[in-house]
C-alpha atoms as a PDB file:
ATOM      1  CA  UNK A   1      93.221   5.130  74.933  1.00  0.00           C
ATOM      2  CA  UNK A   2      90.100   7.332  75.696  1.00  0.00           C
ATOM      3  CA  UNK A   3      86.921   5.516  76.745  1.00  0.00           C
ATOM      4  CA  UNK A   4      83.637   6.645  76.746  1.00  0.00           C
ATOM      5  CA  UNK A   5      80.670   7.131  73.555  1.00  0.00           C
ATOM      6  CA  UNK A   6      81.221   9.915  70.964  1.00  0.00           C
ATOM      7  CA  UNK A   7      78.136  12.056  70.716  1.00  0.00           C
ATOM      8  CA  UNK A   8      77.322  10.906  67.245  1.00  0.00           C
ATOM      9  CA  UNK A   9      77.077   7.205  68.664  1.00  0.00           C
ATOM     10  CA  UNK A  10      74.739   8.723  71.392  1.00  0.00           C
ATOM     11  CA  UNK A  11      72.809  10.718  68.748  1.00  0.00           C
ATOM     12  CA  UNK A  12      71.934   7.519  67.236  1.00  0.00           C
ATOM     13  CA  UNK A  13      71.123   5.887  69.759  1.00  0.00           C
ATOM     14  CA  UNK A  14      68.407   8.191  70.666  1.00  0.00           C
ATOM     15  CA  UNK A  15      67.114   8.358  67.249  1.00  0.00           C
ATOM     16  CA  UNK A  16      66.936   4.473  67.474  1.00  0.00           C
ATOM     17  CA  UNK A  17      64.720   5.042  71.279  1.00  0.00           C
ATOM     18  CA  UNK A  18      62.638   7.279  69.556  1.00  0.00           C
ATOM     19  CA  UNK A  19      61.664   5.593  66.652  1.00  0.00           C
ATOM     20  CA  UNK A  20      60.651   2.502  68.490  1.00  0.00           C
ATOM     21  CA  UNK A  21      58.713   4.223  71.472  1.00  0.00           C
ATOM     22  CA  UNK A  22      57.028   6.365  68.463  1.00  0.00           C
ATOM     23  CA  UNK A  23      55.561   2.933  66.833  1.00  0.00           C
ATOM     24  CA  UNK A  24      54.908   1.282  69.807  1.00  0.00           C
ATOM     25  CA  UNK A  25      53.087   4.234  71.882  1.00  0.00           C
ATOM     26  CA  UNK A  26      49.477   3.662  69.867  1.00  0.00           C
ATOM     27  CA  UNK A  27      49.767   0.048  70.657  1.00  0.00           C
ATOM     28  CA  UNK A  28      50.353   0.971  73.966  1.00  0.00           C
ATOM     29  CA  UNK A  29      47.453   3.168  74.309  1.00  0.00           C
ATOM     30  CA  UNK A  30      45.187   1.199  72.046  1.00  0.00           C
ATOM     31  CA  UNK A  31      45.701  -1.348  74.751  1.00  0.00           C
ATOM     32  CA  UNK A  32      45.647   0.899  77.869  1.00  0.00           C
ATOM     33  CA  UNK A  33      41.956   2.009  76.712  1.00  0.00           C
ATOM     34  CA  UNK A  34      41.031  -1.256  75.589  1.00  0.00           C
ATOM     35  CA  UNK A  35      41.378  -2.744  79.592  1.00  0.00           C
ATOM     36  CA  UNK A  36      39.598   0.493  80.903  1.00  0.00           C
ATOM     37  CA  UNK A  37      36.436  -0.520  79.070  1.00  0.00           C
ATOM     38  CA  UNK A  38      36.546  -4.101  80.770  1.00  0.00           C
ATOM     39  CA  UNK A  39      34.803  -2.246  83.867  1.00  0.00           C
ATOM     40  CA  UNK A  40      31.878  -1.352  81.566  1.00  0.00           C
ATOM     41  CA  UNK A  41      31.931  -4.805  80.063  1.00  0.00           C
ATOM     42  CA  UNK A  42      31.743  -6.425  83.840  1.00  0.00           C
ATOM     43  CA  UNK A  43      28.943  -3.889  84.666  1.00  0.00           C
ATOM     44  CA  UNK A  44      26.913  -4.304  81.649  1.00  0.00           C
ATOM     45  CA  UNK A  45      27.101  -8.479  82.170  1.00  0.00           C
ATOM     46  CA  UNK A  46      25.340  -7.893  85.571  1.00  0.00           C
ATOM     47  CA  UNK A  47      22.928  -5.276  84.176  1.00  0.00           C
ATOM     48  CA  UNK A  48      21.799  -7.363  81.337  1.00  0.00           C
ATOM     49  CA  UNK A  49      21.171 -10.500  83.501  1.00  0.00           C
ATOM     50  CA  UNK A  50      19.003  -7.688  85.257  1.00  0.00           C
ATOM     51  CA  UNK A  51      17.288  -6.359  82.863  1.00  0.00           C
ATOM     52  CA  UNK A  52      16.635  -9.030  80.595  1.00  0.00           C
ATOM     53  CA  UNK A  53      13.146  -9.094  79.201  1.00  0.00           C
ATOM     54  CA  UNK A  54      11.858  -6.430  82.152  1.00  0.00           C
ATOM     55  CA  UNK A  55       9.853  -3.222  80.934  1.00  0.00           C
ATOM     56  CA  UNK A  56      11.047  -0.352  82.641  1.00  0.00           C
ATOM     57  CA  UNK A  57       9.145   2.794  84.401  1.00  0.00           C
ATOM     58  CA  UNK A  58      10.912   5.992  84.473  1.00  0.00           C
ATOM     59  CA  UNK A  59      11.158   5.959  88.452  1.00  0.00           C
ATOM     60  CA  UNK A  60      12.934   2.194  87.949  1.00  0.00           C
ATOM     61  CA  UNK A  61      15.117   3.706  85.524  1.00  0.00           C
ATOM     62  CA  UNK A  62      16.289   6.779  87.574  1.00  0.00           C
ATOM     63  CA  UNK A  63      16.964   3.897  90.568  1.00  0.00           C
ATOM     64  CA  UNK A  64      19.154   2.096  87.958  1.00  0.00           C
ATOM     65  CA  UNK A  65      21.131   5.079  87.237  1.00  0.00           C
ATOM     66  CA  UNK A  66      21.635   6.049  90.539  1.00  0.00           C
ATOM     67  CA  UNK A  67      22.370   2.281  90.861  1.00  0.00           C
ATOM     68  CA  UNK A  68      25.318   2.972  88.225  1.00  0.00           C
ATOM     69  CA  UNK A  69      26.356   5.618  89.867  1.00  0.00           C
ATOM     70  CA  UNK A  70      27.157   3.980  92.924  1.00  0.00           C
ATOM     71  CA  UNK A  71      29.224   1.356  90.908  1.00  0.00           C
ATOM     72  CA  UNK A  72      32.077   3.754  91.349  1.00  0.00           C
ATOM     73  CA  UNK A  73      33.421   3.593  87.941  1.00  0.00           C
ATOM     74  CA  UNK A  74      36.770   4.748  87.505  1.00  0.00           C
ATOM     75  CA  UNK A  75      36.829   5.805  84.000  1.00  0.00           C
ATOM     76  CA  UNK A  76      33.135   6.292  83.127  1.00  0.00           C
ATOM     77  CA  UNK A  77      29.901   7.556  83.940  1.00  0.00           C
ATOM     78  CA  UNK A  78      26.835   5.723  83.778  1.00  0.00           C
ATOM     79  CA  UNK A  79      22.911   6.520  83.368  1.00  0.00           C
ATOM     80  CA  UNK A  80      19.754   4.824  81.980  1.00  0.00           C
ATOM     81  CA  UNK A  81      18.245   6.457  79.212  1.00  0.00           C
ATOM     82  CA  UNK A  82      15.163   6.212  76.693  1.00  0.00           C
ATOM     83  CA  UNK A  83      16.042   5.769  73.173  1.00  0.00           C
ATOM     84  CA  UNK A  84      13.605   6.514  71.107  1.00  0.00           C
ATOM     85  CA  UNK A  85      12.987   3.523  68.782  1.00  0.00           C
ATOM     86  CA  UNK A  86      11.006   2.843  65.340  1.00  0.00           C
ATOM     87  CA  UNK A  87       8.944   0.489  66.344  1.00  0.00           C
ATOM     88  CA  UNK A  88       6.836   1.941  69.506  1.00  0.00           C
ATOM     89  CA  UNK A  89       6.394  -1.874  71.057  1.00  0.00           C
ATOM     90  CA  UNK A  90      10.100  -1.997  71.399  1.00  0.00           C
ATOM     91  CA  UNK A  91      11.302  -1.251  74.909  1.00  0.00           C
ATOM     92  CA  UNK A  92      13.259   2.264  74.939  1.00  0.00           C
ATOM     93  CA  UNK A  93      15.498   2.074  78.126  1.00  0.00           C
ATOM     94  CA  UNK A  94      18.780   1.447  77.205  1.00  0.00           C
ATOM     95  CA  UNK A  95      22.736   2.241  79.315  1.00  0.00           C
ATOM     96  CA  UNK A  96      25.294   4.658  78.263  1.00  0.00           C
ATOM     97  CA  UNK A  97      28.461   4.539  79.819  1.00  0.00           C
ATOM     98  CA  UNK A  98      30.456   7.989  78.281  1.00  0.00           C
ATOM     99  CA  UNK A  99      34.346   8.101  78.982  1.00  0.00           C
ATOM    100  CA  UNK A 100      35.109  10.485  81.657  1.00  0.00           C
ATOM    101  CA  UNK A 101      38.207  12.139  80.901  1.00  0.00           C
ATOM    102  CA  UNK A 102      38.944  15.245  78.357  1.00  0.00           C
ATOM    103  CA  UNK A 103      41.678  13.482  76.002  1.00  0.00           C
ATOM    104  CA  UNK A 104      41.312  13.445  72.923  1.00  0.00           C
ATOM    105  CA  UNK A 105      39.857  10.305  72.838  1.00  0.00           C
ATOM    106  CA  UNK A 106      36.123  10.781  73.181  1.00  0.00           C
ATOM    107  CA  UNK A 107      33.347   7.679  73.136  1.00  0.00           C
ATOM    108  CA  UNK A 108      30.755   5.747  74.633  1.00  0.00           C
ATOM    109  CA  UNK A 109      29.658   2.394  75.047  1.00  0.00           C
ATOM    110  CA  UNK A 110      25.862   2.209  74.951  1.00  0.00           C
ATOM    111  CA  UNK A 111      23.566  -0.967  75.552  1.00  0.00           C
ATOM    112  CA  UNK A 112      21.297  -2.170  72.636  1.00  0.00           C
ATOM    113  CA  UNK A 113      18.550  -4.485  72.138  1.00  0.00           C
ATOM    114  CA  UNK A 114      17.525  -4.119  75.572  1.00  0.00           C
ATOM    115  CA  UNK A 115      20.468  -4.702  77.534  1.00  0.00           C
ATOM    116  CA  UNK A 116      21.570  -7.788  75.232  1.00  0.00           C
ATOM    117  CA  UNK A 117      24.368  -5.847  73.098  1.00  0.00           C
ATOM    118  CA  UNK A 118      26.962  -3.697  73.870  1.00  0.00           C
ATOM    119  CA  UNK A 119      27.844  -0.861  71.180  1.00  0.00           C
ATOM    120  CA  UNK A 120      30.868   1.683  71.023  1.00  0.00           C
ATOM    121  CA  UNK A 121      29.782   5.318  69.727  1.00  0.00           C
ATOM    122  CA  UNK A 122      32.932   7.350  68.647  1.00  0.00           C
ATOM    123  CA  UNK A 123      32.446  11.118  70.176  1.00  0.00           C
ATOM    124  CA  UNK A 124      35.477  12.337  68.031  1.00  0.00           C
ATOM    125  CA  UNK A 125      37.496  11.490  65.269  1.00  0.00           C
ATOM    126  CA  UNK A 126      40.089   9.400  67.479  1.00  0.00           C
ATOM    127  CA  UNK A 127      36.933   8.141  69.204  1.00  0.00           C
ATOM    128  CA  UNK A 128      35.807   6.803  65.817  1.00  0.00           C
ATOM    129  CA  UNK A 129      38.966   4.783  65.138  1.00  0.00           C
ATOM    130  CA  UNK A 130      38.959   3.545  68.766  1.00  0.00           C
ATOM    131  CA  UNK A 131      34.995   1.936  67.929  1.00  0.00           C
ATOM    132  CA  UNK A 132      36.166   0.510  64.731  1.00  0.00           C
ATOM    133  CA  UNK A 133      38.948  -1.186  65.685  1.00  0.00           C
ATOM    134  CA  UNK A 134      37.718  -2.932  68.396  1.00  0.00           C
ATOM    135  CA  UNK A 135      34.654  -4.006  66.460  1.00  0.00           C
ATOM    136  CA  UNK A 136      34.001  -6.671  63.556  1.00  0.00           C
ATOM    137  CA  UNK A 137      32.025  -4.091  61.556  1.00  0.00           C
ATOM    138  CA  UNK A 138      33.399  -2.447  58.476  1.00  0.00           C
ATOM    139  CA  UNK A 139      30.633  -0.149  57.967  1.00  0.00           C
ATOM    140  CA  UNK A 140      28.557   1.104  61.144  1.00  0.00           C
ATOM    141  CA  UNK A 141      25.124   0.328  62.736  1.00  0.00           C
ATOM    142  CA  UNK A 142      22.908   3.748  63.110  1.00  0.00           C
ATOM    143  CA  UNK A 143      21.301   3.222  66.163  1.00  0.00           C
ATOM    144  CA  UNK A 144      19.165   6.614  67.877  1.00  0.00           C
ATOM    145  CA  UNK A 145      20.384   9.106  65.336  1.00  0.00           C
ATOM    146  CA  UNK A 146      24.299   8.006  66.390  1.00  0.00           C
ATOM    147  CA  UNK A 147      26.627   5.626  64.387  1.00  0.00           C
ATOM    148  CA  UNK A 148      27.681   2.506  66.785  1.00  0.00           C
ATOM    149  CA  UNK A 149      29.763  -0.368  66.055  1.00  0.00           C
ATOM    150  CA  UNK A 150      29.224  -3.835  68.261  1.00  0.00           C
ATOM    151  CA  UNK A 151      31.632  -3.851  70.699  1.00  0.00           C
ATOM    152  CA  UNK A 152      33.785  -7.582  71.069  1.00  0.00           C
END
């Protein structure tokens, strides 16, 4: 009696490994992304206890980014920046934290309402989807010329 798999039984086997790993890579990577943005989320908690309710100059500004940039983040950069607002009494420094790889999935997260919220701004398509799924909004928020949905 010979023992041993017939290469139709291996065949389908591998069919059966790649279907699986094919609908469970996104998920995987939906969820790989997902924990590299808690190191923005930790960083933005300690910059919005910070910032809250202070008016910024450009040279306190330029500290905070260089403040950011000492952070060490391992998958983003970070800066201070003035968005320009509609209503000139509103205060126009604001954080973006842009992804720093090249992959094809491109975004920020960006701070809004001084400091209090924390927005996701798809770069690319795949960036896009990325935003919207991890946000509540259906439809996004236009924010300085750049559609952003609240990030949970």
């Amino acid at each position: 009696m010979k023992q041993g798999f017939t290469l139709l039984e291996i065949v389908v086997v591998i069919l059966i490994i790649g279907i699986l790993s094919s609908i469970a890579l996104p998920y995987y990577r939906n969820a790989v992304e997902v924990s590299r943005t808690t190191e923005v989320v930790m960083l933005w908690g300690r910059q919005k206890n910070w910032a809250t309710g202070k008016t910024l100059s450009a040279q306190q500004a330029q500290k905070a980014t260089e403040h950011l940039q000492q952070a060490k983040l391992k998958y983003f950069t970070g800066q201070i920046i003035c968005r320009e607002k509609e209503n000139p009494d509103e205060l126009c420094w604001e954080a973006a934290f842009t992804r720093l790889d090249d992959s094809s999935l491109q975004y920020k997260l960006i701070t809004t309402h001084n400091f209090m919220h924390l927005a996701c701004v798809g770069l690319n398509e795949a960036g896009k989807n990325f935003c919207q799924s991890q946000s509540q909004q259906e439809t996004p928020e236009v924010i300085g010329g750049e559609e952003t949905y609240s990030f949970r």
